[in-house]
C-alpha atoms as a PDB file:
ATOM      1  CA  UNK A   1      51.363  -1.306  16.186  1.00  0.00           C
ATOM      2  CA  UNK A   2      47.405  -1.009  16.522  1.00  0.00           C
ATOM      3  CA  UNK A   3      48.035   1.266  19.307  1.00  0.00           C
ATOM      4  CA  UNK A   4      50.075   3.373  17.605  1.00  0.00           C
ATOM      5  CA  UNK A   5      47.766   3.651  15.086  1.00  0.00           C
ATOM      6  CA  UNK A   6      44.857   4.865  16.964  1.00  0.00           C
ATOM      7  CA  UNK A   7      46.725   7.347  18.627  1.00  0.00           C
ATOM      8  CA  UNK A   8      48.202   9.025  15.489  1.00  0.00           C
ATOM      9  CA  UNK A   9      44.217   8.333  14.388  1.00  0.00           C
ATOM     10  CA  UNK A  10      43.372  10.214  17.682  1.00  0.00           C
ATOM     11  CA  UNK A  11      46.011  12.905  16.887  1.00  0.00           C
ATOM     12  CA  UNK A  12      44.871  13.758  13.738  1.00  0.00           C
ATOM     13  CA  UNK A  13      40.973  13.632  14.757  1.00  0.00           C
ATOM     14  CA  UNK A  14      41.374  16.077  17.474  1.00  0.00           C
ATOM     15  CA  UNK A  15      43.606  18.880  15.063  1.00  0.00           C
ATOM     16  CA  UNK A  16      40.878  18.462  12.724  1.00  0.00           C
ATOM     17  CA  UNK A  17      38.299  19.088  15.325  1.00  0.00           C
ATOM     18  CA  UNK A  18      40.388  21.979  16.585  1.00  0.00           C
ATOM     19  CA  UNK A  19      40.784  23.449  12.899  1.00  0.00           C
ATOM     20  CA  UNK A  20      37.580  23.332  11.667  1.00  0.00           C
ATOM     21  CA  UNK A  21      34.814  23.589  14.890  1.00  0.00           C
ATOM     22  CA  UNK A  22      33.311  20.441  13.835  1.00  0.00           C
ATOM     23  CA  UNK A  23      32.446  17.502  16.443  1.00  0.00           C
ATOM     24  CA  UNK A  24      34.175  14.050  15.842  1.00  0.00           C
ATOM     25  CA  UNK A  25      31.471  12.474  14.931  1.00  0.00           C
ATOM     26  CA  UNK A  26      31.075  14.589  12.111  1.00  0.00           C
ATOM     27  CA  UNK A  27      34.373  14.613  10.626  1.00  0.00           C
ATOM     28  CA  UNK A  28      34.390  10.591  10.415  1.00  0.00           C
ATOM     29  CA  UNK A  29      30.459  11.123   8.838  1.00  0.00           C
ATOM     30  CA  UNK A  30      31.878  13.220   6.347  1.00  0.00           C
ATOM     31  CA  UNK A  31      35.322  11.226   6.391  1.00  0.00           C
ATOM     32  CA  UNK A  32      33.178   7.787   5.572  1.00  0.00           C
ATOM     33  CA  UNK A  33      31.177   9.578   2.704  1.00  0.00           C
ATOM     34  CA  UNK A  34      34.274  11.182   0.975  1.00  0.00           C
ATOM     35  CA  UNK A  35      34.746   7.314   0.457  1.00  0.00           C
ATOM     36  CA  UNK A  36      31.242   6.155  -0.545  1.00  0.00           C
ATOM     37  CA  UNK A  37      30.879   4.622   2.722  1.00  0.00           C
ATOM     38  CA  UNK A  38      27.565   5.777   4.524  1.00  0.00           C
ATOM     39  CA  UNK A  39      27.139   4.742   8.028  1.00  0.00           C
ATOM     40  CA  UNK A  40      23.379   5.089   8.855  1.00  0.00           C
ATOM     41  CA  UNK A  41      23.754   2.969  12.492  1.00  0.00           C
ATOM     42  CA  UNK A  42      21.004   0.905  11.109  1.00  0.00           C
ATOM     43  CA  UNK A  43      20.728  -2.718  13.150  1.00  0.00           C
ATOM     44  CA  UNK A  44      20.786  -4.663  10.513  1.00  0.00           C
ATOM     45  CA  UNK A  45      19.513  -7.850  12.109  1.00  0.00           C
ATOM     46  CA  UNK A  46      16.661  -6.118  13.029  1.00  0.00           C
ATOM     47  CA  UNK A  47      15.726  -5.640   9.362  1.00  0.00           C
ATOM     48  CA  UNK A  48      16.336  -9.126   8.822  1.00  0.00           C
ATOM     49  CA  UNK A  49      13.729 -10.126  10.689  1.00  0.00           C
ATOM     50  CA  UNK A  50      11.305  -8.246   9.517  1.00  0.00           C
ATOM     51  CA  UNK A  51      12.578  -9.412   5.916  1.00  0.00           C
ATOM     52  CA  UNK A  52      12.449 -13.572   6.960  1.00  0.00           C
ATOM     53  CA  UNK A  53       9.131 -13.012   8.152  1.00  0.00           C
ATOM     54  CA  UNK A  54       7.716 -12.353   4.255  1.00  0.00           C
ATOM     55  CA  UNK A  55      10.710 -14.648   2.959  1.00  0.00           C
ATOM     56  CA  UNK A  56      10.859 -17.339   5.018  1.00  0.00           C
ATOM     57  CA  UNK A  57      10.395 -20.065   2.103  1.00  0.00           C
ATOM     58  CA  UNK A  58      13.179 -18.262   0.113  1.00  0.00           C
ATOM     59  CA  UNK A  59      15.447 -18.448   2.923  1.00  0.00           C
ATOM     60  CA  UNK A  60      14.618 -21.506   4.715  1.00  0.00           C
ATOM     61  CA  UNK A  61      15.828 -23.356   0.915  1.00  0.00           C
ATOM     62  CA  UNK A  62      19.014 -21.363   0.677  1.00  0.00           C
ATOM     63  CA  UNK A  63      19.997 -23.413   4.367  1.00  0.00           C
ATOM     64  CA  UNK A  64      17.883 -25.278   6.004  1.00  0.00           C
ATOM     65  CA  UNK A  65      18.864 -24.593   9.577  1.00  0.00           C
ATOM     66  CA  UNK A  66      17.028 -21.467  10.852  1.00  0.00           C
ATOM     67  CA  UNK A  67      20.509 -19.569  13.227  1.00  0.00           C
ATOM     68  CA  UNK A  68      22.713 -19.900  10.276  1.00  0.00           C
ATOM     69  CA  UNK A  69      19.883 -18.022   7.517  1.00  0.00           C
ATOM     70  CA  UNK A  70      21.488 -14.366   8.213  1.00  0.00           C
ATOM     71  CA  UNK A  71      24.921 -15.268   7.886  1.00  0.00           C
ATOM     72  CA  UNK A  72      24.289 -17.234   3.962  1.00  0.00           C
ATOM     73  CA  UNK A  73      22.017 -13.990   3.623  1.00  0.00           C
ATOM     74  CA  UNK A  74      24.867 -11.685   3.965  1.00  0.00           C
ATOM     75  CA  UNK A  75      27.309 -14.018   1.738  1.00  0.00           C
ATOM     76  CA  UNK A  76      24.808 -14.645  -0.512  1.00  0.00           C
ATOM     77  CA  UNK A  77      23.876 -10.728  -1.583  1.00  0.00           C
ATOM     78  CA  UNK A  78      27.624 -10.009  -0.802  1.00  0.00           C
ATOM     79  CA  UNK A  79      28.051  -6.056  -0.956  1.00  0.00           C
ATOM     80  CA  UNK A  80      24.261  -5.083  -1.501  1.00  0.00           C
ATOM     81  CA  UNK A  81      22.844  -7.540   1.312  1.00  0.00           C
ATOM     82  CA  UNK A  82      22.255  -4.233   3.868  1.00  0.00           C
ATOM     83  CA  UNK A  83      20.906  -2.133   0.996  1.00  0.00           C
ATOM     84  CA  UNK A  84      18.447  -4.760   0.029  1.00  0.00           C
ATOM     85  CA  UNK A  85      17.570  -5.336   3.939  1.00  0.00           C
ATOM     86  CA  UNK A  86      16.656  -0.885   4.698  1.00  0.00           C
ATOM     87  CA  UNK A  87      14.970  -1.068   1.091  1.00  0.00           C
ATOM     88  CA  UNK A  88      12.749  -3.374   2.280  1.00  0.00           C
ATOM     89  CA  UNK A  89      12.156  -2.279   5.085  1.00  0.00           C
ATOM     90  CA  UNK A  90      11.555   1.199   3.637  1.00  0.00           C
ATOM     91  CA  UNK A  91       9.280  -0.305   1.201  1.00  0.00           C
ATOM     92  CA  UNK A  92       7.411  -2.235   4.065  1.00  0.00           C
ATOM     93  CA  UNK A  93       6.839   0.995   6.357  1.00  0.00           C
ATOM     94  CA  UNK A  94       5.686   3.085   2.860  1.00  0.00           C
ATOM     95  CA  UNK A  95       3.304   0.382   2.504  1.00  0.00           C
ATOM     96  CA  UNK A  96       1.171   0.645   5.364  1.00  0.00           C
ATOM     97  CA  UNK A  97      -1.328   3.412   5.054  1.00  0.00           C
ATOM     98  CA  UNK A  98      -0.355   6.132   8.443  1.00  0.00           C
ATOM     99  CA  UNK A  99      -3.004   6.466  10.769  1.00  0.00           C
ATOM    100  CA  UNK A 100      -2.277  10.080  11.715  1.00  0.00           C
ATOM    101  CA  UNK A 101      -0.154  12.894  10.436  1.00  0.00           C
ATOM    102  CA  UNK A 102       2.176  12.944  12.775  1.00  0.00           C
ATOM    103  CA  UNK A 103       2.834   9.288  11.534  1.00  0.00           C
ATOM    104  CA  UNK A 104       2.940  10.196   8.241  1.00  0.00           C
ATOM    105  CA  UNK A 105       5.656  13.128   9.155  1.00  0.00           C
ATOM    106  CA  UNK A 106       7.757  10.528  10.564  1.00  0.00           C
ATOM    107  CA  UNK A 107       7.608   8.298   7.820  1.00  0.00           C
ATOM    108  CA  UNK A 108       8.494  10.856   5.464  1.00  0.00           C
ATOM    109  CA  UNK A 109      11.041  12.249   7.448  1.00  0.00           C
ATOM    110  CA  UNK A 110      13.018   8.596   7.573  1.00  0.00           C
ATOM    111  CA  UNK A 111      12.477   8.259   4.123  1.00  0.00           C
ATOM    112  CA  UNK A 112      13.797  11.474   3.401  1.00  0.00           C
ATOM    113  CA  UNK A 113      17.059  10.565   5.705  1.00  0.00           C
ATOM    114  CA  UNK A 114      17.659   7.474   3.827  1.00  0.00           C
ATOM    115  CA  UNK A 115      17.353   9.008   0.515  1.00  0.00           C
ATOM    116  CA  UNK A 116      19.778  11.921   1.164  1.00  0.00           C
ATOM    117  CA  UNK A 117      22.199   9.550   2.450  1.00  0.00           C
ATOM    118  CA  UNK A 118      21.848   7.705  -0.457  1.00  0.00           C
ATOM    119  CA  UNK A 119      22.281  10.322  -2.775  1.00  0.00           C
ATOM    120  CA  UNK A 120      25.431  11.889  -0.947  1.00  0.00           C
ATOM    121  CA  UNK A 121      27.107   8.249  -1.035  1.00  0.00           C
ATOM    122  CA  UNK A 122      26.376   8.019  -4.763  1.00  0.00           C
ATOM    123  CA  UNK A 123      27.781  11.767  -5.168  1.00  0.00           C
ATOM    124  CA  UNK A 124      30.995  11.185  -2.854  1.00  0.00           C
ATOM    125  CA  UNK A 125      31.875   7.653  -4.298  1.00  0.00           C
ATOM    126  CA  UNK A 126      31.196   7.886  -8.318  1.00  0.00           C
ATOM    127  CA  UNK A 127      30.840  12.000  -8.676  1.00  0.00           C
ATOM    128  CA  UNK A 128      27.004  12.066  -9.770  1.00  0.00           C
ATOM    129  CA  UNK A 129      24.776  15.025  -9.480  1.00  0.00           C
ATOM    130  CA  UNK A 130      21.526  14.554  -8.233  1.00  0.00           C
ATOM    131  CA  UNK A 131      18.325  16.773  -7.927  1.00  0.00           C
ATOM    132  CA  UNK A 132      15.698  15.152  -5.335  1.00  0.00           C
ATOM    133  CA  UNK A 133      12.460  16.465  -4.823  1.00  0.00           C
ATOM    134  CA  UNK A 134       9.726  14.797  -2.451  1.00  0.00           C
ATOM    135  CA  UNK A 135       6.536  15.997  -1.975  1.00  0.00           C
ATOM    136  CA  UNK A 136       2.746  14.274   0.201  1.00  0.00           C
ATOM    137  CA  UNK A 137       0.200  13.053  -2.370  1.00  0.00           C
ATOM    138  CA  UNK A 138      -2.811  14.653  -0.780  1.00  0.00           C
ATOM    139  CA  UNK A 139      -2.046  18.478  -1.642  1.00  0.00           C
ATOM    140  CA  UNK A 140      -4.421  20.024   1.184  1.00  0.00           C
ATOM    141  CA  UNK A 141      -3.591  17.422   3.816  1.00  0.00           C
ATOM    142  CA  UNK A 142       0.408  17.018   3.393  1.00  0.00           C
ATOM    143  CA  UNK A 143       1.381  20.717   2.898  1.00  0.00           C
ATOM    144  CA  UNK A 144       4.277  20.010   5.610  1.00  0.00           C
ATOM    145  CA  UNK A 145       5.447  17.054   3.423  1.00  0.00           C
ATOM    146  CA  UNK A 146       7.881  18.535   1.219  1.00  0.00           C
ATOM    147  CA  UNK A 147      11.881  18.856   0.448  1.00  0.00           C
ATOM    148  CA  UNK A 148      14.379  19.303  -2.328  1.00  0.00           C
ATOM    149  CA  UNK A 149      17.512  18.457  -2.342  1.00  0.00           C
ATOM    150  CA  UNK A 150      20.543  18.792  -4.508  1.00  0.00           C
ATOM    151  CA  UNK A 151      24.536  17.947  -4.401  1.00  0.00           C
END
């Protein structure tokens, strides 16, 4: 029955791409979002990581035994557990002061990513309307640091 499923998925996928001029990948982007599901292909483990490292106290008390910590992480913080994983991590990589401006670009840049996605996840699933605007700090050093964005 799963076969015939992804078939009629396939089906369906490649009429859409024929009808519209958009890639695959793009219709199941846009597909996800219509349903307040993002998919950002973040590796979430990764983050994890990175998180443990500045909780490791926290976490080593909610199980003691160090393989099994992401797991209870993920039950723990049920639905929220990867937003609370690339917010820290965002916060963590805003923290540290860039050493160049091509660093800083690129920091700005992914934080600009995550917040659009955010914001077209929030519009898709509850219907909000959202104004962003981002601009650099330092007026005459992060002129290229800029964006607004609005659904």
């Amino acid at each position: 029955i799963l076969d015939e499923g992804y078939n009629d998925l396939e089906n369906i996928l490649t009429h859409l791409v024929n009808k519209t001029a958009l890639f695959p990948q793009q219709i199941m982007d846009r597909w996800h979002k219509s349903k307040g599901q993002v998919i950002n292909r973040v590796n979430h483990w990764n983050l994890y990581a990175k998180y443990l490292v500045k909780h490791e106290d926290q976490e080593r008390q909610r199980l003691g035994l160090l393989s099994d910590l992401y797991t209870k992480f993920k039950e723990e913080n049920n639905k929220a557990w990867q937003e609370i994983l690339e917010l820290h991590d965002l916060l963590e990589s805003s923290e540290a002061l860039p050493q160049t401006i091509a660093h800083c670009m690129q920091s700005f840049g992914k934080i600009k990513r995550w917040l659009i996605n955010l914001v077209k996840g929030a519009a898709a699933k509850h219907g909000f309307e959202v104004a962003l605007v981002m601009c650099g700090k330092v007026i005459n050093e992060d002129a290229s640091l800029g964006f607004t964005h609005t659904t």
